[in-house]
C-alpha atoms as a PDB file:
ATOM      1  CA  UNK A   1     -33.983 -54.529 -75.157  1.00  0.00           C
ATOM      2  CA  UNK A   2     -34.968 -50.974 -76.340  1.00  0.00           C
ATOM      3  CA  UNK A   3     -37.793 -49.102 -76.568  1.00  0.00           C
ATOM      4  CA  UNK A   4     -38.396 -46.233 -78.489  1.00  0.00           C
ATOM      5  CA  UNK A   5     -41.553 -43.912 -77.182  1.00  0.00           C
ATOM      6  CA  UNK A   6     -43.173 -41.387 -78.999  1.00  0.00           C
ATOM      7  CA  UNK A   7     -45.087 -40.854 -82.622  1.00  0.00           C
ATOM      8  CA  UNK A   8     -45.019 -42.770 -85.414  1.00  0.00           C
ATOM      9  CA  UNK A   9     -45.585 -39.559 -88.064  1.00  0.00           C
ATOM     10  CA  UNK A  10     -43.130 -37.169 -86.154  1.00  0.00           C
ATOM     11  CA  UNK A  11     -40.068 -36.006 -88.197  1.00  0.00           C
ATOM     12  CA  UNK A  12     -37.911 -36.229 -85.079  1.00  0.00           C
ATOM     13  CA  UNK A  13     -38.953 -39.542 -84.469  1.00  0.00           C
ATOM     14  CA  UNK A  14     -38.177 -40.705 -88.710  1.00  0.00           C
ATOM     15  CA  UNK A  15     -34.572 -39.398 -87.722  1.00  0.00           C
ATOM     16  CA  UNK A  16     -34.274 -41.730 -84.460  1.00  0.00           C
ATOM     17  CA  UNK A  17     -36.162 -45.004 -86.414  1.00  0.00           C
ATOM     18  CA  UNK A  18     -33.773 -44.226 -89.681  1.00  0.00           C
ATOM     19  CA  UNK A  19     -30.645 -44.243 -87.061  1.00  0.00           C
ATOM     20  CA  UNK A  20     -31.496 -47.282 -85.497  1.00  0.00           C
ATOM     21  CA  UNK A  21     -32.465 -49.260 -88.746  1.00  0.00           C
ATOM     22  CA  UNK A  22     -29.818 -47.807 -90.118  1.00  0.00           C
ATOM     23  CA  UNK A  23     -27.452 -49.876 -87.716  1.00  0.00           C
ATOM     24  CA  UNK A  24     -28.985 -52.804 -87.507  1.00  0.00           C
ATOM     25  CA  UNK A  25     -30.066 -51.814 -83.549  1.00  0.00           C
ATOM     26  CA  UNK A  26     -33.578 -53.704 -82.533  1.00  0.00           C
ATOM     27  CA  UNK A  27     -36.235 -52.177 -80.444  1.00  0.00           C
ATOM     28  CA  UNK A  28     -39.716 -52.418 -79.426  1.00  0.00           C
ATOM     29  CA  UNK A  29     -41.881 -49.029 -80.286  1.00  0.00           C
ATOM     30  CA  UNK A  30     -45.022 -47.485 -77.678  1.00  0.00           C
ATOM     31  CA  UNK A  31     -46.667 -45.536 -80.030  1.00  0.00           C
ATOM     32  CA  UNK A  32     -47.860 -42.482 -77.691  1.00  0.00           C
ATOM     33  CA  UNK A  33     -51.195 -41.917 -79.918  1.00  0.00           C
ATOM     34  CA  UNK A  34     -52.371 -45.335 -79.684  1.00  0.00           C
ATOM     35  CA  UNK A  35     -51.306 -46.556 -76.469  1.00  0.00           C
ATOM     36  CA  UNK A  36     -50.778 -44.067 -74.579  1.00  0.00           C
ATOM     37  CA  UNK A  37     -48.473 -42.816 -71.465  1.00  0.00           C
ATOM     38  CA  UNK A  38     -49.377 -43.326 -68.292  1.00  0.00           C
ATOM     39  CA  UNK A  39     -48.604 -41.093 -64.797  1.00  0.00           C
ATOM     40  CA  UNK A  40     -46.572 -43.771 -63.720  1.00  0.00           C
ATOM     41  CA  UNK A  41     -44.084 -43.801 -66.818  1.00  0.00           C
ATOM     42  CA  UNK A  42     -44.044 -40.038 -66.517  1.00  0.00           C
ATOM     43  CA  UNK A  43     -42.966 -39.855 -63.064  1.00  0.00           C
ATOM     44  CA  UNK A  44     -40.375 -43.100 -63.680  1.00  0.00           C
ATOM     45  CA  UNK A  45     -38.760 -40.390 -66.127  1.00  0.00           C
ATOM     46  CA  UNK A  46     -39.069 -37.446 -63.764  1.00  0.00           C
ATOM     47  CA  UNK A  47     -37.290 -39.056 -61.675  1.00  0.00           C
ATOM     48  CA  UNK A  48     -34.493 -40.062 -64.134  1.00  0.00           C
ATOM     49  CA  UNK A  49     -33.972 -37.336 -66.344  1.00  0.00           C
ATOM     50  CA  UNK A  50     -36.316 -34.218 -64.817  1.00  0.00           C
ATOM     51  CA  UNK A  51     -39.526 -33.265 -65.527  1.00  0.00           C
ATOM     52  CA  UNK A  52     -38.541 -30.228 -67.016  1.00  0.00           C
ATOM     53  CA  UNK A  53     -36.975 -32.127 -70.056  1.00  0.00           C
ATOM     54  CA  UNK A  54     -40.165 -34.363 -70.686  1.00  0.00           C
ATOM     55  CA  UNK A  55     -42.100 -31.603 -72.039  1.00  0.00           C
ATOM     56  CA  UNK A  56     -42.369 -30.525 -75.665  1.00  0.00           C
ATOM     57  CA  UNK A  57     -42.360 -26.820 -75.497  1.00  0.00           C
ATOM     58  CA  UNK A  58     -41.453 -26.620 -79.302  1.00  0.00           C
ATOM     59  CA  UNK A  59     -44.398 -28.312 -80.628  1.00  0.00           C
ATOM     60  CA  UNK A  60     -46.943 -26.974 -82.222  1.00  0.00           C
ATOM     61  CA  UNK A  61     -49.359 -28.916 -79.066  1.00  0.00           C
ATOM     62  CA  UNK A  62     -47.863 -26.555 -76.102  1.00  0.00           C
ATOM     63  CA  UNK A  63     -47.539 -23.979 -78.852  1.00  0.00           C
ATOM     64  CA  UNK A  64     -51.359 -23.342 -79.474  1.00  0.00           C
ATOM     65  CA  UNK A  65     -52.379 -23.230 -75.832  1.00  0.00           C
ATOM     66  CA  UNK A  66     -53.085 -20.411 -74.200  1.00  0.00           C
ATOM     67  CA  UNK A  67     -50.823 -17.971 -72.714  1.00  0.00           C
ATOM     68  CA  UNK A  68     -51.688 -18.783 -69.222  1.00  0.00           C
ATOM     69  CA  UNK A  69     -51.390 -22.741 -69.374  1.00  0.00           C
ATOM     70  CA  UNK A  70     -47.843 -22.162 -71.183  1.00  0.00           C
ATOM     71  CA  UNK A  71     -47.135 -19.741 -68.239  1.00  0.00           C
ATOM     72  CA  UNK A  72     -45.259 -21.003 -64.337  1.00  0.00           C
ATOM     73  CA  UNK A  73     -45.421 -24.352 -65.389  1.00  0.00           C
ATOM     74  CA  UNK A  74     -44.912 -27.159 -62.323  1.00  0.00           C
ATOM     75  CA  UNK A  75     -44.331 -30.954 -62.240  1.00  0.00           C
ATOM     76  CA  UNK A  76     -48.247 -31.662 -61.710  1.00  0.00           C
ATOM     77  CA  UNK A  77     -49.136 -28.981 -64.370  1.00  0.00           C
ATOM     78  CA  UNK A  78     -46.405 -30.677 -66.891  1.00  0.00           C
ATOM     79  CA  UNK A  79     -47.561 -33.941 -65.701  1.00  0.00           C
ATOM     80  CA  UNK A  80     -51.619 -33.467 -66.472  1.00  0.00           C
ATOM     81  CA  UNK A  81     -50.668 -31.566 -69.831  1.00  0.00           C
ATOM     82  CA  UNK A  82     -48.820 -34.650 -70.804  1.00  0.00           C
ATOM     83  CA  UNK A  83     -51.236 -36.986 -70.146  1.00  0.00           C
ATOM     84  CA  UNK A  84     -54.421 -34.643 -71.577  1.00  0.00           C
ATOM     85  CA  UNK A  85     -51.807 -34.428 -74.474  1.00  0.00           C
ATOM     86  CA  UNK A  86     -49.349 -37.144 -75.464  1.00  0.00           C
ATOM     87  CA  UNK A  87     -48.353 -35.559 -78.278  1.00  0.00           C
ATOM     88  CA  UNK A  88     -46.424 -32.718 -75.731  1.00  0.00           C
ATOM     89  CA  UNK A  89     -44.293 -35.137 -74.627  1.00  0.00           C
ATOM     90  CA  UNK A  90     -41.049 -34.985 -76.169  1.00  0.00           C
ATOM     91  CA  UNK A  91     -39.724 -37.361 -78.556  1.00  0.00           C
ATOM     92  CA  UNK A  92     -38.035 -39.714 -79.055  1.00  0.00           C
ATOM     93  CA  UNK A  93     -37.817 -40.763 -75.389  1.00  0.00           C
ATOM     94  CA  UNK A  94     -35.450 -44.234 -75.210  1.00  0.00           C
ATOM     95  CA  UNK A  95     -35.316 -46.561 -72.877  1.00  0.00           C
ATOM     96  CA  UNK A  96     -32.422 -49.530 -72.963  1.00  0.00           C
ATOM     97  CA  UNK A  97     -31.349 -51.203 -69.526  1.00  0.00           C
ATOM     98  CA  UNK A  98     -30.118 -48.411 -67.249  1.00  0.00           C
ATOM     99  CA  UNK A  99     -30.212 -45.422 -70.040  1.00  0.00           C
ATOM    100  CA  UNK A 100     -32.892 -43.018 -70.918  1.00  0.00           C
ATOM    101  CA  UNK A 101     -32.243 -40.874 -73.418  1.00  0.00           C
ATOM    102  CA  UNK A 102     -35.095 -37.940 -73.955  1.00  0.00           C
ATOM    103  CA  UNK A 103     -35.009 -36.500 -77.807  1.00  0.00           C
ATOM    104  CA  UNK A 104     -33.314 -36.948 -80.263  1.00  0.00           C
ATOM    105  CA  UNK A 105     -28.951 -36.415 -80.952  1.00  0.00           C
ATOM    106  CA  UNK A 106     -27.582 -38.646 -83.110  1.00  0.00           C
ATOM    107  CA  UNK A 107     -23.797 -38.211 -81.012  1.00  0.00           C
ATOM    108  CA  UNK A 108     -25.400 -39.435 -77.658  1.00  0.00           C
ATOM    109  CA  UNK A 109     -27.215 -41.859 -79.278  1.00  0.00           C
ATOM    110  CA  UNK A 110     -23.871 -43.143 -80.459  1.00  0.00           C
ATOM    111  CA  UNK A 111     -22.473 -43.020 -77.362  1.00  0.00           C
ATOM    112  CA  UNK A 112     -24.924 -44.442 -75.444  1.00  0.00           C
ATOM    113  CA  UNK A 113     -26.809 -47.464 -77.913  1.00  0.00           C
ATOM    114  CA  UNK A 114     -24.211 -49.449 -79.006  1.00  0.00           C
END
């Protein structure tokens, strides 16, 4: 089974919902606003994909703090951002079986979701 993570309203996450549906591909969504992530799911990505990729640096969230929070950021800095902040952590993140795909390309998603 798959499950998509991440928020319902985000334009990145319309893109990955619209390529699913729009193959007929089933998943389960965890809704980041409303349920949450926890340190444990955070660190079970870490682990797969780097913590460096987990965090939304584009987004208008990390965006509007200040200079010195953006600034020499660290695993347990990314980490408590993330959790403070849900909406920092990048989207869509996809789990199915063994692959974890973090954001959103429509050519890996190919390759890997079948």
């Amino acid at each position: 089974m798959i499950t998509i993570y991440g928020i319902r309203n985000c334009d990145t996450m319309k893109k990955a919902f619209a390529w699913l549906d729009g193959r007929g591909i089933a998943y389960d969504f965890h809704d980041y606003k409303k349920l949450g992530a926890d340190e444990a799911l955070l660190k079970k990505w870490a682990a797969r994909a780097g913590w460096e990729k987990l965090i939304n640096t584009r987004g208008s969230s990390f965006r509007k703090l200040p200079p010195e929070k953006q600034a020499n950021l660290t695993e347990r800095k990314v980490f408590a951002l993330m959790l403070e902040n849900p909406s920092m952590i990048r989207r869509p993140i996809v789990e199915a079986g063994r692959t974890l795909l973090v954001g959103f390309d429509a050519d890996e998603f190919a390759r890997q979701l079948k």
